[in-house]
Protein backbone atom coordinates (compact mmCIF):
# COMPACT_ATOMS: atom_id res chain seq x y z
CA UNK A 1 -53.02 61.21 73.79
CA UNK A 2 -50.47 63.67 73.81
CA UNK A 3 -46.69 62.34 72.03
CA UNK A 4 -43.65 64.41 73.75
CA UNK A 5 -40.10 63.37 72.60
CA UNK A 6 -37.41 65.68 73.40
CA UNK A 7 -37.07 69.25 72.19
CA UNK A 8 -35.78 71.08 69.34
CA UNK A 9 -32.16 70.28 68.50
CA UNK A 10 -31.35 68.12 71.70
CA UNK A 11 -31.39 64.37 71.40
CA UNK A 12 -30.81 61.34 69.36
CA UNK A 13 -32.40 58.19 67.22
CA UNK A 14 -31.01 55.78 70.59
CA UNK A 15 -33.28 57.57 72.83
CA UNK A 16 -36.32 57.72 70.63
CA UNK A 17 -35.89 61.33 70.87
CA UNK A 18 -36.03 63.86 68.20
CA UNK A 19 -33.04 66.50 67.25
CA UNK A 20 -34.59 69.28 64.87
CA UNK A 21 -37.56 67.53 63.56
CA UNK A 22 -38.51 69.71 60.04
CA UNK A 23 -41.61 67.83 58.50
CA UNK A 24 -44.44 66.03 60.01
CA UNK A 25 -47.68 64.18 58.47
CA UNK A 26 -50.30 61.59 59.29
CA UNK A 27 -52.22 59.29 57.95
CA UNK A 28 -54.64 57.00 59.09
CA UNK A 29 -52.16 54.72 60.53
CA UNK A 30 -48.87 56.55 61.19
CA UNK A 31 -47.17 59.76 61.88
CA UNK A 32 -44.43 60.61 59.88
CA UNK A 33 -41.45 63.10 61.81
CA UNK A 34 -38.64 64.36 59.52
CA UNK A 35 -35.93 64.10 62.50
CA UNK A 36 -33.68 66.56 60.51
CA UNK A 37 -29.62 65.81 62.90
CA UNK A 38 -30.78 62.60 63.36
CA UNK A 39 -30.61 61.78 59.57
CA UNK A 40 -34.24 59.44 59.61
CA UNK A 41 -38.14 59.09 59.01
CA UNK A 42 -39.33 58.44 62.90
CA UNK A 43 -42.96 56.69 61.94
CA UNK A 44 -45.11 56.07 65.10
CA UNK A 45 -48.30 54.24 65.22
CA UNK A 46 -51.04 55.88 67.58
CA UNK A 47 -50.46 53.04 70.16
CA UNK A 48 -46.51 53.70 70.52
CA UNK A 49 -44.68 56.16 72.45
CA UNK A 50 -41.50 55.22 70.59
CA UNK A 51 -40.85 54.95 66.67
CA UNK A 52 -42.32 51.83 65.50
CA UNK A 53 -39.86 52.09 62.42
CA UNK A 54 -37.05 54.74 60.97
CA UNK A 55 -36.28 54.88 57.67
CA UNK A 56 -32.77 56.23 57.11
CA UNK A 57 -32.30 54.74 53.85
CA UNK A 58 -34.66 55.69 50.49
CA UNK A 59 -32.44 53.45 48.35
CA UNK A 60 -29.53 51.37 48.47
CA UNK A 61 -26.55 53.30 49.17
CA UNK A 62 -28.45 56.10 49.66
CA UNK A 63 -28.79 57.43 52.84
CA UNK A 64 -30.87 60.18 54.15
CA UNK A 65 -28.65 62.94 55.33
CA UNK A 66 -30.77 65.92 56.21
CA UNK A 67 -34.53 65.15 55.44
CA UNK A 68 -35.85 68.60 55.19
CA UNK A 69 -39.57 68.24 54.88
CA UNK A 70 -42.05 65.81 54.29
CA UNK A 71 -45.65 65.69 52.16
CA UNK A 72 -48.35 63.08 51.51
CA UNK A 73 -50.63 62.60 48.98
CA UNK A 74 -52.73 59.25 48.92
CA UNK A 75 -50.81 56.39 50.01
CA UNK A 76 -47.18 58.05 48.99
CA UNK A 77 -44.79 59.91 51.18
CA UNK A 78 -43.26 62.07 48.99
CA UNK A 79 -39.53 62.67 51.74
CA UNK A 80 -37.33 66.21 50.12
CA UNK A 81 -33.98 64.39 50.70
CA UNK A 82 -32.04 67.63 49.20
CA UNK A 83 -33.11 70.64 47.06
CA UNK A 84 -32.99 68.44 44.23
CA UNK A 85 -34.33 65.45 44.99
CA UNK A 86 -37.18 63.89 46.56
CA UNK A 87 -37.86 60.11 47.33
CA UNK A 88 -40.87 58.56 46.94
CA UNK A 89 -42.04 56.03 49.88
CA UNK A 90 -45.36 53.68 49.79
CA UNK A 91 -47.15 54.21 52.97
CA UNK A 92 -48.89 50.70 53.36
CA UNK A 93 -44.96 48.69 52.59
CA UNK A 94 -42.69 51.90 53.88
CA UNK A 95 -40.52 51.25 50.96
CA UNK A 96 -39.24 53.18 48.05
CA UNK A 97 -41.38 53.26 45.18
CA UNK A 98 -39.53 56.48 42.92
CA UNK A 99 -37.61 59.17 43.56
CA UNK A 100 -38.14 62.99 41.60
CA UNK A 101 -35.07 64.66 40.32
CA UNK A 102 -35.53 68.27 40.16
CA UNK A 103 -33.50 70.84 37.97
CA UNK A 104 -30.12 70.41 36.46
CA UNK A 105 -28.66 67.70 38.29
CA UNK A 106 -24.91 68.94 37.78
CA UNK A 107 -24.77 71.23 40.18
């Protein structure tokens, strides 16, 4: 089954399609799309043609702005939110389980 949403840097998250995507992986259950301009996590299951879920939120009050790549080891999704940081997501509950501050923080 081939999955064909949109093309590079047209789009948006209302029409389930994708605007600059950046990161992808899969897992036994779900692929994982890094929709840079559209600020989300698309997640698709193998038996949906749209996102079954977005994540545009690692934390509260903390929205993702310009997910920039995406890695997965196990059951985390490790989601590079900026150069500095990177949020930690639980594959099985899709919910924030950490987040990795990297380098001096104050600037």
């Amino acid at each position: 089954q081939v999955l064909q949403r949109g093309r590079s840097g047209m789009g948006s998250a209302t029409n389930h399609n994708l605007n600059n995507p950046r990161g992808l992986c899969v897992d036994a259950k779900h692929l994982y799309i890094a929709d840079m301009y559209n600020a989300r996590i698309a997640i698709w299951t193998k038996d949906n043609l749209n996102p079954v879920k977005e994540i545009r939120q690692v934390m509260p009050g903390q929205q993702i702005t310009i997910p920039a790549a995406l890695a997965l080891v196990d059951s985390l999704l490790f989601v590079f939110i900026t150069r500095r940081n990177i949020a930690v997501m639980d594959t099985e509950t899709l919910e924030r389980v950490g987040e990795i501050a990297v380098g001096n923080q104050n600037n």
